[in-house]
C-alpha atoms as a PDB file:
ATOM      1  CA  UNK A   1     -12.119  33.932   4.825  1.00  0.00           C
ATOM      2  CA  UNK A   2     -12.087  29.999   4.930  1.00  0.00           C
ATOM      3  CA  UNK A   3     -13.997  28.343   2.215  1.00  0.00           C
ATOM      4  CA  UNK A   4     -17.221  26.937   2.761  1.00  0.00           C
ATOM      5  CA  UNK A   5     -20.043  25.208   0.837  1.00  0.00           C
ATOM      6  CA  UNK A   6     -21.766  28.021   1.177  1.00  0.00           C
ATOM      7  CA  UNK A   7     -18.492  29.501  -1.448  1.00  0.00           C
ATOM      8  CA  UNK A   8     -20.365  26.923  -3.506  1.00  0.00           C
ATOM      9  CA  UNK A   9     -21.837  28.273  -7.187  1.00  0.00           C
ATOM     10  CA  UNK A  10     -24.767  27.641  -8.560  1.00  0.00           C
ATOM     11  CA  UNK A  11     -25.145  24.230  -9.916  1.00  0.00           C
ATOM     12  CA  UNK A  12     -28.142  24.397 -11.731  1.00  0.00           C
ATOM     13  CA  UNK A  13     -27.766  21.869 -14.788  1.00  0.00           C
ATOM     14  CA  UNK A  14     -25.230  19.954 -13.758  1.00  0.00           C
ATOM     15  CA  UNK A  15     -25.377  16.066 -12.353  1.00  0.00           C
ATOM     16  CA  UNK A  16     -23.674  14.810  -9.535  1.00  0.00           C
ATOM     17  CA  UNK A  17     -23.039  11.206  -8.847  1.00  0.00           C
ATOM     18  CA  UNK A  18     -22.039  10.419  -5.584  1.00  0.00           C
ATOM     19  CA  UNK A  19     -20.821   7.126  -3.907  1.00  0.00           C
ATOM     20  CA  UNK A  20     -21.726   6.028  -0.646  1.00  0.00           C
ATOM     21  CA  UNK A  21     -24.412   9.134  -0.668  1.00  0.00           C
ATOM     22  CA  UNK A  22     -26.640   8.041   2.225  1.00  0.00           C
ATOM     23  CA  UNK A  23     -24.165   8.905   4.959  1.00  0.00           C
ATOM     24  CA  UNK A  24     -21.599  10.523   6.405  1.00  0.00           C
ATOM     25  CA  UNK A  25     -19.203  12.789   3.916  1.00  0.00           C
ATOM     26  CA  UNK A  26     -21.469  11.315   1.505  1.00  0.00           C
ATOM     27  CA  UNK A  27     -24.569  12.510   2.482  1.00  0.00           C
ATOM     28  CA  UNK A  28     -23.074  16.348   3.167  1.00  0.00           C
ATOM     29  CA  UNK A  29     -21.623  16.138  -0.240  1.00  0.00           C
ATOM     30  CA  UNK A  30     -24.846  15.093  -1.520  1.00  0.00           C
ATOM     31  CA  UNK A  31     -27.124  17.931   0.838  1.00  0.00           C
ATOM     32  CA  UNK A  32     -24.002  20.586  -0.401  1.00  0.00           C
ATOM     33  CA  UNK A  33     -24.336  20.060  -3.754  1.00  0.00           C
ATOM     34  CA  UNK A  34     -28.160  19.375  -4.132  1.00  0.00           C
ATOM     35  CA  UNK A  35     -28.500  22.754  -2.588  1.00  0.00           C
ATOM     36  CA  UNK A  36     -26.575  24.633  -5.273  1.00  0.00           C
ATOM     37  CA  UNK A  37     -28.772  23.278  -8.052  1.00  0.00           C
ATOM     38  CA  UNK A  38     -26.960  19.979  -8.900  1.00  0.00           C
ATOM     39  CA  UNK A  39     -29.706  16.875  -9.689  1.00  0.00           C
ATOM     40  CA  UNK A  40     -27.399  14.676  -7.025  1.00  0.00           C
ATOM     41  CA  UNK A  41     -27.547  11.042  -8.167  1.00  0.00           C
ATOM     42  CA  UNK A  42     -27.324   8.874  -4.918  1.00  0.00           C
ATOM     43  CA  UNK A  43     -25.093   5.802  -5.385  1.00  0.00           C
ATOM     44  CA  UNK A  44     -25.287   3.979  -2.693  1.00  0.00           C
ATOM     45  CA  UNK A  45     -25.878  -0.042  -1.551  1.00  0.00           C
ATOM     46  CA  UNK A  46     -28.250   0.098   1.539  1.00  0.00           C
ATOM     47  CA  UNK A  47     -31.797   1.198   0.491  1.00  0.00           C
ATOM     48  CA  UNK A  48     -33.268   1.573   3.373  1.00  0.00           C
ATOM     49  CA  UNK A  49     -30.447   3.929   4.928  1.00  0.00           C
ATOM     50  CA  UNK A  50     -30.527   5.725   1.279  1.00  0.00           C
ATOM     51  CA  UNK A  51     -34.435   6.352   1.772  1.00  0.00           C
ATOM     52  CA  UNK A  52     -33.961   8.047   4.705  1.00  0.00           C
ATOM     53  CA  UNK A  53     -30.704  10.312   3.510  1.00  0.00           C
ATOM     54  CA  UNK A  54     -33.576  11.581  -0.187  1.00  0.00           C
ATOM     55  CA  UNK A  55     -36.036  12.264   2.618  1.00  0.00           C
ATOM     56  CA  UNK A  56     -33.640  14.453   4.772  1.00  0.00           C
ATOM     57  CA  UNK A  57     -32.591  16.166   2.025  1.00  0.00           C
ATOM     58  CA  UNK A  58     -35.603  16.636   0.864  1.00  0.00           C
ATOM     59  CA  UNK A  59     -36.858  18.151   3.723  1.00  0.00           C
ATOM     60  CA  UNK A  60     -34.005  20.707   4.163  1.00  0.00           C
ATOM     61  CA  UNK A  61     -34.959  21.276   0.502  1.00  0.00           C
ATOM     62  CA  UNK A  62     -37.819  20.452  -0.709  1.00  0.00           C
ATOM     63  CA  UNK A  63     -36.805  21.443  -4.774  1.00  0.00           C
ATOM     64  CA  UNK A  64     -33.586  19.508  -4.515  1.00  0.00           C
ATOM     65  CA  UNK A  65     -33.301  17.072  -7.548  1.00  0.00           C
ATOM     66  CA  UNK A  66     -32.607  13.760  -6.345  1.00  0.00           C
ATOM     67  CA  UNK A  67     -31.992  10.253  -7.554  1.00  0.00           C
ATOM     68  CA  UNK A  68     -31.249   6.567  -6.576  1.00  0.00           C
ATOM     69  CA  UNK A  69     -28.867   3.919  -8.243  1.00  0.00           C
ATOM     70  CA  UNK A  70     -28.118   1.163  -6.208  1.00  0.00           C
ATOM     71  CA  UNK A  71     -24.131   1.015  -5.970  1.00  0.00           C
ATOM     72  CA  UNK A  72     -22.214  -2.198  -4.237  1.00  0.00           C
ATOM     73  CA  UNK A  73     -18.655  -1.544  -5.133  1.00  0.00           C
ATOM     74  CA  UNK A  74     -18.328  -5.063  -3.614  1.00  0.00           C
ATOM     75  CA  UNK A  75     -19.355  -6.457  -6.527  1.00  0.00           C
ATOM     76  CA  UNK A  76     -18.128  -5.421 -10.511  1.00  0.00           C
ATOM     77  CA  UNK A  77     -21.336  -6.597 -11.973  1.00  0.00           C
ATOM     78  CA  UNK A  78     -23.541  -4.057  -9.769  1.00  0.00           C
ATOM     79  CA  UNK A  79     -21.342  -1.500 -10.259  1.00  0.00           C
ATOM     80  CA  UNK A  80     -21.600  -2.188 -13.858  1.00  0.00           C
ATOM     81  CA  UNK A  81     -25.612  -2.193 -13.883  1.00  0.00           C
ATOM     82  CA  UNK A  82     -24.866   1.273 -12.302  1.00  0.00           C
ATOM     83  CA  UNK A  83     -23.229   2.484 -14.544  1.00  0.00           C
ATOM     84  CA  UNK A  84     -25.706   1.665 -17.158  1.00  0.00           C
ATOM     85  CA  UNK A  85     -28.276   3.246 -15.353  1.00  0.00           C
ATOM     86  CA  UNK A  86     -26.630   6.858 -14.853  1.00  0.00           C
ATOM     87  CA  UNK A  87     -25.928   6.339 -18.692  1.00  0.00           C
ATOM     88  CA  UNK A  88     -29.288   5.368 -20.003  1.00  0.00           C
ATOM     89  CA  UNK A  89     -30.841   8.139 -17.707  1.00  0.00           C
ATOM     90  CA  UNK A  90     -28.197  10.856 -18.438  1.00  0.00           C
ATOM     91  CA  UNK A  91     -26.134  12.385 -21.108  1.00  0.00           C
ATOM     92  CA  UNK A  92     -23.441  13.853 -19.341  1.00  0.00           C
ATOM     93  CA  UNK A  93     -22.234  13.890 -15.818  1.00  0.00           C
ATOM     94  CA  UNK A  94     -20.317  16.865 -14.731  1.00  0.00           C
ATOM     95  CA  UNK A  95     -19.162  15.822 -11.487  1.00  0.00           C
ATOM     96  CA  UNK A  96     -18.264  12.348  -9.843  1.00  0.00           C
ATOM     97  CA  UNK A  97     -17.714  11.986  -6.028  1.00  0.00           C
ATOM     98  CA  UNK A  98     -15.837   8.668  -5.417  1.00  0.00           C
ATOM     99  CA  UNK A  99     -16.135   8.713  -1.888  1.00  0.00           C
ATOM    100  CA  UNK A 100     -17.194   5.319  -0.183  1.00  0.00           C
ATOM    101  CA  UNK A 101     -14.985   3.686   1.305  1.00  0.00           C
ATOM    102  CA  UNK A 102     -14.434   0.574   4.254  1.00  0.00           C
ATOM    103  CA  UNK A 103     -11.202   0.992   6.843  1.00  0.00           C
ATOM    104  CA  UNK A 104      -9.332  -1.694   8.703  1.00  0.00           C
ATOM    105  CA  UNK A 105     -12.073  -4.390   7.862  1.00  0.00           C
ATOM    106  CA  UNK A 106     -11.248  -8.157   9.410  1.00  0.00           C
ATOM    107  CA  UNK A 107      -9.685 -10.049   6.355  1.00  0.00           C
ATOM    108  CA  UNK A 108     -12.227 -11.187   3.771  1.00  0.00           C
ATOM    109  CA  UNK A 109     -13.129 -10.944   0.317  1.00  0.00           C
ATOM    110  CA  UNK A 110     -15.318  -9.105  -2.022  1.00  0.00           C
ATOM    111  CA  UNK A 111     -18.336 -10.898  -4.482  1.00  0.00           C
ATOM    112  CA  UNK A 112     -15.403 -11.109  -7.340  1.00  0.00           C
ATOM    113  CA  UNK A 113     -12.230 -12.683  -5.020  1.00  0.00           C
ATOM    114  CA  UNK A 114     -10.810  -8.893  -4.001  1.00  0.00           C
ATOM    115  CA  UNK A 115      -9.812  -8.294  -0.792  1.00  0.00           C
ATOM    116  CA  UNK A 116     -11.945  -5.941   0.765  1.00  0.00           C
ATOM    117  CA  UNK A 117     -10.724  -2.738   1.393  1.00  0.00           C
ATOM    118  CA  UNK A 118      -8.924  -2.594  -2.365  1.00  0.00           C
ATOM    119  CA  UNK A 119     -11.648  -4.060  -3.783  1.00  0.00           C
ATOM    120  CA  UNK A 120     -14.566  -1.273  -2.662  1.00  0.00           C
ATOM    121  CA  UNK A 121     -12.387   1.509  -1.982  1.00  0.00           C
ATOM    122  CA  UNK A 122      -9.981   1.427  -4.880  1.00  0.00           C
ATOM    123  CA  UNK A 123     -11.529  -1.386  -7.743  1.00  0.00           C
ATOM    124  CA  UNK A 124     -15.300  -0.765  -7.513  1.00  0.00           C
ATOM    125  CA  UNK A 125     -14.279   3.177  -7.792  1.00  0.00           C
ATOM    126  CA  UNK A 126     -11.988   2.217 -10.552  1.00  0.00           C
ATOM    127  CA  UNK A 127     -14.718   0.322 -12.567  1.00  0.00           C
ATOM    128  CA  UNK A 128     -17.256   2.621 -12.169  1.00  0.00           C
ATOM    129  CA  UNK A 129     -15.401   5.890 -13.525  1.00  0.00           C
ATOM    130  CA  UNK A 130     -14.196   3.583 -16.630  1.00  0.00           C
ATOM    131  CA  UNK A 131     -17.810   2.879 -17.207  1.00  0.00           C
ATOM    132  CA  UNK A 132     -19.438   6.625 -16.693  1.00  0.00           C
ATOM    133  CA  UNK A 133     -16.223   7.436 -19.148  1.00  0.00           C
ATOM    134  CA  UNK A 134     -18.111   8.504 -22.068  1.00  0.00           C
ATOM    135  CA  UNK A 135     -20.700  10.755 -19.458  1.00  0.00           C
ATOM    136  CA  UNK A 136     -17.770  12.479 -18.146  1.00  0.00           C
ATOM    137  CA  UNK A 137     -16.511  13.538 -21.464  1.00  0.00           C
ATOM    138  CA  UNK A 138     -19.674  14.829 -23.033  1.00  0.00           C
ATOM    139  CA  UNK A 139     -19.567  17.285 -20.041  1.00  0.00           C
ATOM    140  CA  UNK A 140     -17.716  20.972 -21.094  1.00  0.00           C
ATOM    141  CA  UNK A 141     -15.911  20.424 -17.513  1.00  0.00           C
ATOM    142  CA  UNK A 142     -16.522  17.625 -15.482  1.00  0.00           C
ATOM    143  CA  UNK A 143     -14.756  16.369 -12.021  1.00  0.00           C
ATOM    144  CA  UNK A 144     -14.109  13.119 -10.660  1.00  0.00           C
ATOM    145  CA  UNK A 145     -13.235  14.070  -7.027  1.00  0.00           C
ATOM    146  CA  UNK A 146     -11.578  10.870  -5.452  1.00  0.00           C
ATOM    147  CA  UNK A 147     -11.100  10.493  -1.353  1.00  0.00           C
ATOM    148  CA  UNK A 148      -7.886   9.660   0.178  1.00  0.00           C
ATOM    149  CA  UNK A 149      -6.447   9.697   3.916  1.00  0.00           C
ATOM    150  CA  UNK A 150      -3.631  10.694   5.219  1.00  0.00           C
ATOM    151  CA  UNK A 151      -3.370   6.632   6.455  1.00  0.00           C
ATOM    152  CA  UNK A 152      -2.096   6.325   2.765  1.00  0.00           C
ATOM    153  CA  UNK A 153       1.348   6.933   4.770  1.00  0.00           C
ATOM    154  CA  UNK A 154       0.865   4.069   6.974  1.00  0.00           C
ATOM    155  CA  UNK A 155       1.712   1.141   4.328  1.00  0.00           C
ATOM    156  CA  UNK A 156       3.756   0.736   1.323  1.00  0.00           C
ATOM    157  CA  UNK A 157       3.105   0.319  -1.985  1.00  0.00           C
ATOM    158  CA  UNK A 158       0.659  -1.917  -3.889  1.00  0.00           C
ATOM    159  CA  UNK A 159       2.430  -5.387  -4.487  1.00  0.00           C
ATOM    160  CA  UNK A 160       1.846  -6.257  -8.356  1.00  0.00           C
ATOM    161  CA  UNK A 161       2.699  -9.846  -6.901  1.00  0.00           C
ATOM    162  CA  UNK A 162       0.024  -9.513  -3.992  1.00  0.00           C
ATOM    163  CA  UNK A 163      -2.331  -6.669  -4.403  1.00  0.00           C
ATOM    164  CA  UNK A 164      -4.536  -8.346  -2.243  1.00  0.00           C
ATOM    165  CA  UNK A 165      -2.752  -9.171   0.468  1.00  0.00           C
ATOM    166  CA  UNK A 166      -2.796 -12.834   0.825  1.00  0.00           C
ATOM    167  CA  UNK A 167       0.230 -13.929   1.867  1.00  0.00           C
ATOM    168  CA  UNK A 168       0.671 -11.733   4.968  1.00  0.00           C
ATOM    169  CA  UNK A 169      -2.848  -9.681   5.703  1.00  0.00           C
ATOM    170  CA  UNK A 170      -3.217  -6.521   7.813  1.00  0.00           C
ATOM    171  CA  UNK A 171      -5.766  -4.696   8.196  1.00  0.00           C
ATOM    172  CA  UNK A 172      -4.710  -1.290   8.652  1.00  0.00           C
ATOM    173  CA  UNK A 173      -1.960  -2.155   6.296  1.00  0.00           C
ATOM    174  CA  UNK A 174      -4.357  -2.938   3.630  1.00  0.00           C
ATOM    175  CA  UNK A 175      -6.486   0.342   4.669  1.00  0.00           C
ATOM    176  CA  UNK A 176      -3.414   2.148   4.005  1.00  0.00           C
ATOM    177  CA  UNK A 177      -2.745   0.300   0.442  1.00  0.00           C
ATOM    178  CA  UNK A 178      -6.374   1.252  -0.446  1.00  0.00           C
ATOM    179  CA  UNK A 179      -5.941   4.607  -0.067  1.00  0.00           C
ATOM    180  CA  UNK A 180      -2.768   4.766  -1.799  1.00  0.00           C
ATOM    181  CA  UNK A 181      -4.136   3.558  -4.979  1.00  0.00           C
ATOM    182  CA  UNK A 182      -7.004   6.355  -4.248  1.00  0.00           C
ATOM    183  CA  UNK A 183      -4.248   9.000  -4.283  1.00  0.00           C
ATOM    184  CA  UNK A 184      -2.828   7.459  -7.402  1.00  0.00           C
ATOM    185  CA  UNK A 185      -5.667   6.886  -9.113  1.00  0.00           C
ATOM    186  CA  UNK A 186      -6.888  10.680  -8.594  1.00  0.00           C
ATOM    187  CA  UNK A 187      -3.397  11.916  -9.972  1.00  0.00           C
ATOM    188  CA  UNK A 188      -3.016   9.076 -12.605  1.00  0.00           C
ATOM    189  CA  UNK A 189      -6.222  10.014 -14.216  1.00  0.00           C
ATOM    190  CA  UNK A 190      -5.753  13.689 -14.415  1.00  0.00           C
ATOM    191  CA  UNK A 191      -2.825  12.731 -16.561  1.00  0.00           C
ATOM    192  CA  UNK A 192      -4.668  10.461 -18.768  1.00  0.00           C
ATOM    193  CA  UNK A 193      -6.950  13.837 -18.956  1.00  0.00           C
ATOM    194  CA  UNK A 194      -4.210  15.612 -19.893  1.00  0.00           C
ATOM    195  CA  UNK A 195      -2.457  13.165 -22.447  1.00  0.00           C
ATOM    196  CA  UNK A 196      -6.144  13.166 -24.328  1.00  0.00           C
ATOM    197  CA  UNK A 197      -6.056  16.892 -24.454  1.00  0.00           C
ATOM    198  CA  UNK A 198     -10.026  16.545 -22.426  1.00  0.00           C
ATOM    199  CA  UNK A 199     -11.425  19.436 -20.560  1.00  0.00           C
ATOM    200  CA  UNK A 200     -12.231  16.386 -17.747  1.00  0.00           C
ATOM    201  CA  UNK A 201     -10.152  17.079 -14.443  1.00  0.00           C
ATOM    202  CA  UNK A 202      -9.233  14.581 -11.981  1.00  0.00           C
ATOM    203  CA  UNK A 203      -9.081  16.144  -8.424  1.00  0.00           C
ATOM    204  CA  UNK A 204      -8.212  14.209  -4.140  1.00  0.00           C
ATOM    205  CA  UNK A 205      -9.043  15.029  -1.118  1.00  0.00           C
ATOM    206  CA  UNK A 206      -8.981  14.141   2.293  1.00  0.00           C
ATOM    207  CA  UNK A 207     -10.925  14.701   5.204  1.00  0.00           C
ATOM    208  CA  UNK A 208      -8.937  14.842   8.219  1.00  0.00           C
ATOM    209  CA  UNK A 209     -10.439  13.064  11.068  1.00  0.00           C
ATOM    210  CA  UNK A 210     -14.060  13.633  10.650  1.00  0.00           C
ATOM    211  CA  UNK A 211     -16.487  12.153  13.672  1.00  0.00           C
ATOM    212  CA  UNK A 212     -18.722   9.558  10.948  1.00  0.00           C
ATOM    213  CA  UNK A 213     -20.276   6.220  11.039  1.00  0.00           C
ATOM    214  CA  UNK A 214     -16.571   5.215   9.487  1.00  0.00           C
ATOM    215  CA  UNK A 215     -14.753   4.403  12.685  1.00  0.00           C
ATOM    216  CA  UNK A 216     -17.615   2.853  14.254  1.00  0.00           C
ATOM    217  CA  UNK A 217     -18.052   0.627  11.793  1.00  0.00           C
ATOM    218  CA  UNK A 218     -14.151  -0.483  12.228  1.00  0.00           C
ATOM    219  CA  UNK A 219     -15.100  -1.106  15.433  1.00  0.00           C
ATOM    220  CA  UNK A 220     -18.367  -3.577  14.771  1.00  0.00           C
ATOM    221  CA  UNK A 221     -16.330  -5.368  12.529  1.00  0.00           C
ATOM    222  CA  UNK A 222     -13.627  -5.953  14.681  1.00  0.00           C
ATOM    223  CA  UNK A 223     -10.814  -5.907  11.853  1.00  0.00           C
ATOM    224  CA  UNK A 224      -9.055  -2.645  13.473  1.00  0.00           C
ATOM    225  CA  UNK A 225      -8.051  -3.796  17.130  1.00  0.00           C
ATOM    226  CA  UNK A 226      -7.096  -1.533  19.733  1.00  0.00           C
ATOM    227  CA  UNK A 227      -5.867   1.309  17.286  1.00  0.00           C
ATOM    228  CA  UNK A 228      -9.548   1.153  15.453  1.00  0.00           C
ATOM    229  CA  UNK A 229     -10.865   1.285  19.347  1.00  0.00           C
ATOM    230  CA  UNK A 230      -8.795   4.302  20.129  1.00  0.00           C
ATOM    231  CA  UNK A 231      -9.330   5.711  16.867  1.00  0.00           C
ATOM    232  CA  UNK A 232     -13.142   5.932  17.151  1.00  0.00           C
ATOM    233  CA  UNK A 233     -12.909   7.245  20.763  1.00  0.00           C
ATOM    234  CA  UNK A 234     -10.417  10.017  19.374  1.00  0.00           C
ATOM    235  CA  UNK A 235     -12.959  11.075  16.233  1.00  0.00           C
ATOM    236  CA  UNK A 236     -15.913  10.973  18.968  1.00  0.00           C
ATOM    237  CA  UNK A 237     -14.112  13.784  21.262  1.00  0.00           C
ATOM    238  CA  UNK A 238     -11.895  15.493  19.063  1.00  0.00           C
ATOM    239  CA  UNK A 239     -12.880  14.967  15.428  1.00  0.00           C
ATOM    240  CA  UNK A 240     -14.262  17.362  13.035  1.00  0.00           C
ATOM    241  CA  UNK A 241     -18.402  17.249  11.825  1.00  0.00           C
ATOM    242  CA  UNK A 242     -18.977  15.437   8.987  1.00  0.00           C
ATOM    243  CA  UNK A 243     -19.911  18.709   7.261  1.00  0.00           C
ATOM    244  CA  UNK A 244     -16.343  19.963   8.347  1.00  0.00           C
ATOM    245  CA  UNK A 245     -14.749  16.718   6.478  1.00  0.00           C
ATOM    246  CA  UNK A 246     -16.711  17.037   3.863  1.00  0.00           C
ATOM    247  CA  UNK A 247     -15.600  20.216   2.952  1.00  0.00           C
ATOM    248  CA  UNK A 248     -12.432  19.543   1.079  1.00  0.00           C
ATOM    249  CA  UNK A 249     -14.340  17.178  -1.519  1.00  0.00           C
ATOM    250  CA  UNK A 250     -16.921  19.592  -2.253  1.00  0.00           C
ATOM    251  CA  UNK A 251     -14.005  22.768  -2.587  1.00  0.00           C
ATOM    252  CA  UNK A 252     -12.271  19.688  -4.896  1.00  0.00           C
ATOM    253  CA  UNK A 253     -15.928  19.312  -7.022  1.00  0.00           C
ATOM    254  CA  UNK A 254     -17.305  22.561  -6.843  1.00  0.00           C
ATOM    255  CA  UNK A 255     -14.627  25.443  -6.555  1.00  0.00           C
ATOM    256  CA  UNK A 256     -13.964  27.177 -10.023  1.00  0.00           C
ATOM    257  CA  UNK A 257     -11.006  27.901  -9.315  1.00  0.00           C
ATOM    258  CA  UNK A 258      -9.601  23.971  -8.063  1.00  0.00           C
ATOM    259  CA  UNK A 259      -7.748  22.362 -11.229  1.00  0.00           C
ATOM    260  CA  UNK A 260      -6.825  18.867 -12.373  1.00  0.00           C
ATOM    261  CA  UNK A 261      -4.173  17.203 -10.065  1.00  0.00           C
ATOM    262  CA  UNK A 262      -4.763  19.106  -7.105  1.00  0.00           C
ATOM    263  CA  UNK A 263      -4.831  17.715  -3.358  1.00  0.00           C
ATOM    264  CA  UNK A 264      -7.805  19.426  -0.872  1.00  0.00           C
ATOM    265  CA  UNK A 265      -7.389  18.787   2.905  1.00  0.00           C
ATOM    266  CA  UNK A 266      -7.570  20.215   6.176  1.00  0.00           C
ATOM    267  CA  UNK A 267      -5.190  23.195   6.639  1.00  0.00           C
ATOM    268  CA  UNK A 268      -3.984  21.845   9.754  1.00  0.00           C
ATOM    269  CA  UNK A 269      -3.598  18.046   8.303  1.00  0.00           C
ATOM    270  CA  UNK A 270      -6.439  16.372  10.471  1.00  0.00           C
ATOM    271  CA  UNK A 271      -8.491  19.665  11.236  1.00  0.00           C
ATOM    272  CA  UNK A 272      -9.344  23.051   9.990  1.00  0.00           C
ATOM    273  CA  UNK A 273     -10.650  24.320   6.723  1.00  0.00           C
ATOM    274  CA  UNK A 274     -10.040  23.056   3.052  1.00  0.00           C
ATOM    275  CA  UNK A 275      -7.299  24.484   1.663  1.00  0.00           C
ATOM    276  CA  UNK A 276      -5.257  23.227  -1.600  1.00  0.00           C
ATOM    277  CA  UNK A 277      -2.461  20.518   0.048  1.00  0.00           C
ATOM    278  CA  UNK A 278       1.008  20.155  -2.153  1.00  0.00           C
ATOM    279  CA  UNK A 279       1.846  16.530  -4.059  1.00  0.00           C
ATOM    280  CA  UNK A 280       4.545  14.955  -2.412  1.00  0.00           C
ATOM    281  CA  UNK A 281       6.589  11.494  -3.262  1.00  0.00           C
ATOM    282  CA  UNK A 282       7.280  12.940  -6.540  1.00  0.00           C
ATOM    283  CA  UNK A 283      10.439  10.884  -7.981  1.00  0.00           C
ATOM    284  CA  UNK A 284       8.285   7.662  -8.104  1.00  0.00           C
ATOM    285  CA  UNK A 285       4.430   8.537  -8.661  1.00  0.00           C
ATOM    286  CA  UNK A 286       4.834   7.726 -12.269  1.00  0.00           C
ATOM    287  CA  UNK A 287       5.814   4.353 -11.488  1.00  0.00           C
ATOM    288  CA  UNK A 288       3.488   3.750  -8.805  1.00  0.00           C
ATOM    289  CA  UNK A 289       0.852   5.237 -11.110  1.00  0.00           C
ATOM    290  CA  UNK A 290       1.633   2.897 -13.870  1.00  0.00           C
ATOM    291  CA  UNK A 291       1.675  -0.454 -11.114  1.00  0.00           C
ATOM    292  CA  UNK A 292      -2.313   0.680 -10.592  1.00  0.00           C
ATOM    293  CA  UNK A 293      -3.504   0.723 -13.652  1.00  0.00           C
ATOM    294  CA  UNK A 294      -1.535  -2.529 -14.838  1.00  0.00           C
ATOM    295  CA  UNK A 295      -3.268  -3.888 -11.621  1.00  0.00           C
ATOM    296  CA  UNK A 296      -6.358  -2.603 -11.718  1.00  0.00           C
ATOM    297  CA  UNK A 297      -7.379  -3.556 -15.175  1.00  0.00           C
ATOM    298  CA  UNK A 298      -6.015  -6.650 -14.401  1.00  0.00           C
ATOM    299  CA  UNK A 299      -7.757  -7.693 -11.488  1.00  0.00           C
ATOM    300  CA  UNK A 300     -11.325  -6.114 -13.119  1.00  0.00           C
ATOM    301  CA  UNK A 301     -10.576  -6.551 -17.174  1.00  0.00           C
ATOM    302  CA  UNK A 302     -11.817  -2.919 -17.452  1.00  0.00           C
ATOM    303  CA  UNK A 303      -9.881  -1.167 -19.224  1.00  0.00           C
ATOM    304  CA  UNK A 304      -9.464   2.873 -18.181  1.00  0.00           C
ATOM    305  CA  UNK A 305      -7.809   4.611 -21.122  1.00  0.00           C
ATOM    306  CA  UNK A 306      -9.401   8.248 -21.764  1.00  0.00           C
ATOM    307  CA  UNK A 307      -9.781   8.665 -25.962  1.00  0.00           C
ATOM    308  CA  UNK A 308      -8.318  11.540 -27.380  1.00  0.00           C
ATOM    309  CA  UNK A 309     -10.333  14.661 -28.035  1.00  0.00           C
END
């Protein structure tokens, strides 16, 4: 039988963090996992849309544990704040969900000089796992699930040079850059894991194309032209729920039996159930790996190096 959240195991104990938690695979990861048990810590930048996603869930279940941090991955010093908050209020965290995300956004630039797209999808996600670090690691087994797309494929790799794009900007170019270094960072920091000899795992996963506020928003902002046009009018007719995309991240976060380095996705690439994906582009991930995290700590100065055990 296919997995589902309802495959999901009792959670009771545990704390979720989840980013961009107030809608779309966000908010089903949230509802999935705050049903199981989990206290689900909602990380998230609109408050008024965030309200709204604790009271829905709150109706559906009225003894889930819930909690608010406001989250801008726009902007390093929020995220930072953040991160000091789920510390100060929390020992350990047992599973992170970095799962907001902007696609094919008009060229502009984040609170700190980023371009957009790396700068929330990739360097605000980056950040904020280097800062909930020492959370992570007090937990016996904690996740940090990290969402990818398959429109990884659709650019090449990030530019030491250029990460963010300046000399020649596209926006579905630097979509697909962004969710490169998601891939890579999922993979890169299961093998820091590793290396430390941590009981941490690093897990990715993709959605397929899952009907969410996502390709709409593409559309408002006018970055994605004609392809971001046909793309929302494809996800309205054809795509999956967001429950149905949602499904690999949670079998990434909450399946016992998922480990470190592994890939969730739809079985049938853009639809279907969540089912374990191979790693491909092999003969160059370590070097591809090691061009993120020379960028990334460059760009942010924060350092992501997991201490031995």
């Amino acid at each position: 039988m296919a997995w589902t959240e309802k495959d999901i195991p009792d959670l009771t104990g545990r704390t979720a963090v989840i980013t961009g938690a107030n809608g779309g695979l966000g908010f089903q990861t949230a509802l999935a996992l705050a049903a199981a048990g989990a206290h689900v810590v909602l990380a998230a930048r609109d408050p008024q849309k965030t309200t709204a996603a604790v009271a829905r869930i709150a109706e559906r279940y009225p003894g889930a544990s819930l909690e608010v941090v406001p989250l801008d991955l726009g902007e390093l010093a929020v995220v930072a704040t953040a991160a000091e908050t789920v510390l100060d209020r929390h020992e350990r965290v047992d599973l992170l969900v970095n799962n907001a995300g902007v696609m094919a956004m008009p060229q502009r630039t984040t609170v700190d000089g980023f371009e957009m797209q790396l700068g929330v999808d990739h360097l605000g996600h980056w950040a904020l796992t280097a800062h909930l670090l020492p959370a992570l690691l007090r937990a016996p087994a904690a996740r940090v699930v990290t969402v990818t797309s398959t429109a990884r494929f659709m650019g090449g790799p990030l530019d030491p040079a250029d990460p963010h794009m300046t000399r020649r900007y596209r926006a579905w170019g630097s979509y697909a850059r962004a969710k490169m270094a998601n891939y890579h960072f999922g993979l890169g920091l299961q093998l820091q894991f590793e290396r430390a000899g941590v009981t941490a795992a690093s897990l990715i996963a993709h959605p397929g194309l899952s009907n969410t506020d996502l390709q709409a928003r593409t559309v408002r902002e006018g970055g994605g032209g004609w392809v971001g046009a046909a793309a929302h009018a494809l996800t309205a007719r054809s795509g999956m729920t967001p429950l149905e995309g949602a499904r690999p991240q949670l079998r990434a976060a909450a399946d016992p039996a998922a480990s470190g380095g592994e890939l969730y996705a739809p079985r049938f690439g853009s639809h279907g159930p969540p089912v374990r994906r191979p790693i491909l582009r092999r003969y160059d991930l370590q070097k591809q790996i090691d061009v993120l995290w020379r960028v990334s700590e460059q760009e942010t100065g924060v350092p992501l190096v997991v201490p031995s055990a």
